[in-house]
C-alpha atoms as a PDB file:
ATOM      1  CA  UNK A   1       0.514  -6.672 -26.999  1.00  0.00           C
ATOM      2  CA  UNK A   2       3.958  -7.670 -27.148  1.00  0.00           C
ATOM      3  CA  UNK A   3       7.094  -5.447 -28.846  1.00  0.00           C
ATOM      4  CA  UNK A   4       9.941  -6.657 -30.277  1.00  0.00           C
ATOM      5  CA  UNK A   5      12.193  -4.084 -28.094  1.00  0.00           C
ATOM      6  CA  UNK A   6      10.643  -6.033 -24.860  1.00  0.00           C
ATOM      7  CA  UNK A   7       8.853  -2.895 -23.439  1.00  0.00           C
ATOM      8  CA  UNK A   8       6.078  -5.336 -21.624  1.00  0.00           C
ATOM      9  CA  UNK A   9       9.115  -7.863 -21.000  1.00  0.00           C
ATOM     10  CA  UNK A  10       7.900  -8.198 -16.945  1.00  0.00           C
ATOM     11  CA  UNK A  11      10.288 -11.789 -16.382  1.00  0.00           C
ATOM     12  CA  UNK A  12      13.180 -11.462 -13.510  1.00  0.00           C
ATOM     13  CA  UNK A  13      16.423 -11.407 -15.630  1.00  0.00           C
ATOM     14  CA  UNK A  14      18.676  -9.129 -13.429  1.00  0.00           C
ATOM     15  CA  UNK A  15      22.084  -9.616 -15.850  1.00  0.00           C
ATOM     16  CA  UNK A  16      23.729  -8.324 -18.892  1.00  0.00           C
ATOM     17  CA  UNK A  17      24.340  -9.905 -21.781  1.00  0.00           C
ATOM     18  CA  UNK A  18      28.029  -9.003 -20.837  1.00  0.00           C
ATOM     19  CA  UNK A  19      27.610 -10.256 -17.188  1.00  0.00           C
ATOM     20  CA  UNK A  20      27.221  -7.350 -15.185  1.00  0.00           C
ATOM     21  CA  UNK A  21      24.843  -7.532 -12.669  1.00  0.00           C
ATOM     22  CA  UNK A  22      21.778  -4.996 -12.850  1.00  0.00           C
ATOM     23  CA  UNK A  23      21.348  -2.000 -10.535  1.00  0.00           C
ATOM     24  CA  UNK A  24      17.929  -1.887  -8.503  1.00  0.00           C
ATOM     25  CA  UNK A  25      16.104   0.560 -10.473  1.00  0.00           C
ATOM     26  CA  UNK A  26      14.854   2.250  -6.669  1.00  0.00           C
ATOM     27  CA  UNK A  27      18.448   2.759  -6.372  1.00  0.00           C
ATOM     28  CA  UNK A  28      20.527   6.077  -7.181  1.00  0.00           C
ATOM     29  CA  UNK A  29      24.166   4.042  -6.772  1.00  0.00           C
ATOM     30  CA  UNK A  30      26.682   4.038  -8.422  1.00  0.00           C
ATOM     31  CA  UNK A  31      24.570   5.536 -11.061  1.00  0.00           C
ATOM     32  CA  UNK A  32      22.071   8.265 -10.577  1.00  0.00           C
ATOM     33  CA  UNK A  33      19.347   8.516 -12.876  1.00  0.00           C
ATOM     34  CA  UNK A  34      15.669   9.598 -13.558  1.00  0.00           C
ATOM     35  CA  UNK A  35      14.087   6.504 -14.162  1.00  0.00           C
ATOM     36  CA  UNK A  36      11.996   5.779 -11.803  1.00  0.00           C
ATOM     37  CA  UNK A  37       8.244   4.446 -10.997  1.00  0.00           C
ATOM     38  CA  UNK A  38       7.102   7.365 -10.727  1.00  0.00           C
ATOM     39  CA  UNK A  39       8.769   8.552 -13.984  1.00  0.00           C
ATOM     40  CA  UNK A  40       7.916   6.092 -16.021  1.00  0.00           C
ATOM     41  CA  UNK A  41       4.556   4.676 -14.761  1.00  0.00           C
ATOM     42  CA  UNK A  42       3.186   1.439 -16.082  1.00  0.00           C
ATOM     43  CA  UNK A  43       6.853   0.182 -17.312  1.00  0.00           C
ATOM     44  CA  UNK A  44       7.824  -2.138 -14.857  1.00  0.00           C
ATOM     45  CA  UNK A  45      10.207  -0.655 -13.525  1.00  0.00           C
ATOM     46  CA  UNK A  46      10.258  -0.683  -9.125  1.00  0.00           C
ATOM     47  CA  UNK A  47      12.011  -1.682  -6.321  1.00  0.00           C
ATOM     48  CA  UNK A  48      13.797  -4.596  -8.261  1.00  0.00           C
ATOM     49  CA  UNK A  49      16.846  -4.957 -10.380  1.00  0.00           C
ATOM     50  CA  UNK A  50      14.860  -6.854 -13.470  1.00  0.00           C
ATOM     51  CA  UNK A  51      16.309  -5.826 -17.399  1.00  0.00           C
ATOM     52  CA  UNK A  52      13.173  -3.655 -18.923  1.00  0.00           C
ATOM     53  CA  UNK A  53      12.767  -0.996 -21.695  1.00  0.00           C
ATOM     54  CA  UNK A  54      11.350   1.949 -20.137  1.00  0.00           C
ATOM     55  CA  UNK A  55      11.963   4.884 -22.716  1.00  0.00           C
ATOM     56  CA  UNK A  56      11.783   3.032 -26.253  1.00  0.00           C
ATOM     57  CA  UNK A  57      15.802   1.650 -26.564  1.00  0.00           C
ATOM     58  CA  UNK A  58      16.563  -0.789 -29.359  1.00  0.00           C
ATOM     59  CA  UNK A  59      15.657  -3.739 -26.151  1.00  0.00           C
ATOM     60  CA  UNK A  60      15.983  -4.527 -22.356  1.00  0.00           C
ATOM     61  CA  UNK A  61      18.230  -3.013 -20.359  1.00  0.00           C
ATOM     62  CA  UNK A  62      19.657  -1.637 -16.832  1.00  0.00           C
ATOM     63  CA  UNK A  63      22.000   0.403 -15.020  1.00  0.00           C
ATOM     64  CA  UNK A  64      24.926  -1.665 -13.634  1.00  0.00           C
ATOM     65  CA  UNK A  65      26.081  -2.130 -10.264  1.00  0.00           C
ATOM     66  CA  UNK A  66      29.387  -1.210 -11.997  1.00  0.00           C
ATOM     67  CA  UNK A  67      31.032   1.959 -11.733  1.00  0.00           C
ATOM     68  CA  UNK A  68      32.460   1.776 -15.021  1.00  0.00           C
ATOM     69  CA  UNK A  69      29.565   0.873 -16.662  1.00  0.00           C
ATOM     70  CA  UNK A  70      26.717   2.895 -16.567  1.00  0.00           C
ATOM     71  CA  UNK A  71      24.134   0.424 -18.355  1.00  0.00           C
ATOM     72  CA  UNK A  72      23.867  -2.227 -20.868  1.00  0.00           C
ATOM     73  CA  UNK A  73      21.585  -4.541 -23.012  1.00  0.00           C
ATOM     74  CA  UNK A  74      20.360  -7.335 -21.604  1.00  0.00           C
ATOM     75  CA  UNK A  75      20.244 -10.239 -24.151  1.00  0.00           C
ATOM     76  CA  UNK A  76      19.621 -13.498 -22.105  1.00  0.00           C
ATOM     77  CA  UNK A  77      16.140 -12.842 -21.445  1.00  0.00           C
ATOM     78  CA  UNK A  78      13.640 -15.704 -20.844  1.00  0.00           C
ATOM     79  CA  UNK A  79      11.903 -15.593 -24.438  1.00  0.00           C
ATOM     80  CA  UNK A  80       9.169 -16.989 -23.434  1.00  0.00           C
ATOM     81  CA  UNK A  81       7.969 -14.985 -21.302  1.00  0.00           C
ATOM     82  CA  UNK A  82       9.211 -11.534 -23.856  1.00  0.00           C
ATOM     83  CA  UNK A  83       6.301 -13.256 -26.145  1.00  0.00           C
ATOM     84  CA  UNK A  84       3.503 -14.222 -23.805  1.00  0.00           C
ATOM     85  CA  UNK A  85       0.474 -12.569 -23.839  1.00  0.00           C
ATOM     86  CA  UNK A  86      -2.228 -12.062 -21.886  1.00  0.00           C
ATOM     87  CA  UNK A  87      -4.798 -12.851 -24.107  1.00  0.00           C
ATOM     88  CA  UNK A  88      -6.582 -16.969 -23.697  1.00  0.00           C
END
């Protein structure tokens, strides 16, 4: 089932809603962090820079490829897919 903060959001948006360009989440630069596949199984998240909501934030987001800006929301998601379900 589908939440309203995206955390089954599995589309390919890969920018900010302020047009920075997402980080790959394999990636440890420019920002290091801890979430990772094998942190935070069954969330998406891989070797791919795609907005997701791993930990429970207010919606999708990534780390930047932007020093001086370590993440942000990403807004222009592809609502349809955000509401699609699996179920027939």
């Amino acid at each position: 089932m589908e939440t309203a903060d995206g955390a089954s959001y599995r589309g390919s948006t890969s920018e900010t809603s302020s047009g920075y360009q997402c980080q790959m989440w394999s990636a440890q630069t420019p920002n290091t962090h801890t979430f990772t596949e094998a942190n935070y199984p069954n969330t998406g998240l891989g070797d791919h820079n795609y907005c997701r909501n791993p930990d429970g934030e207010a919606g999708l987001w990534c780390y930047t490829v932007d020093e001086n800006t370590r993440w942000a929301y990403c807004d222009q998601v592809d609502l349809c897919l955000l509401y699609t379900s699996d179920a027939a």
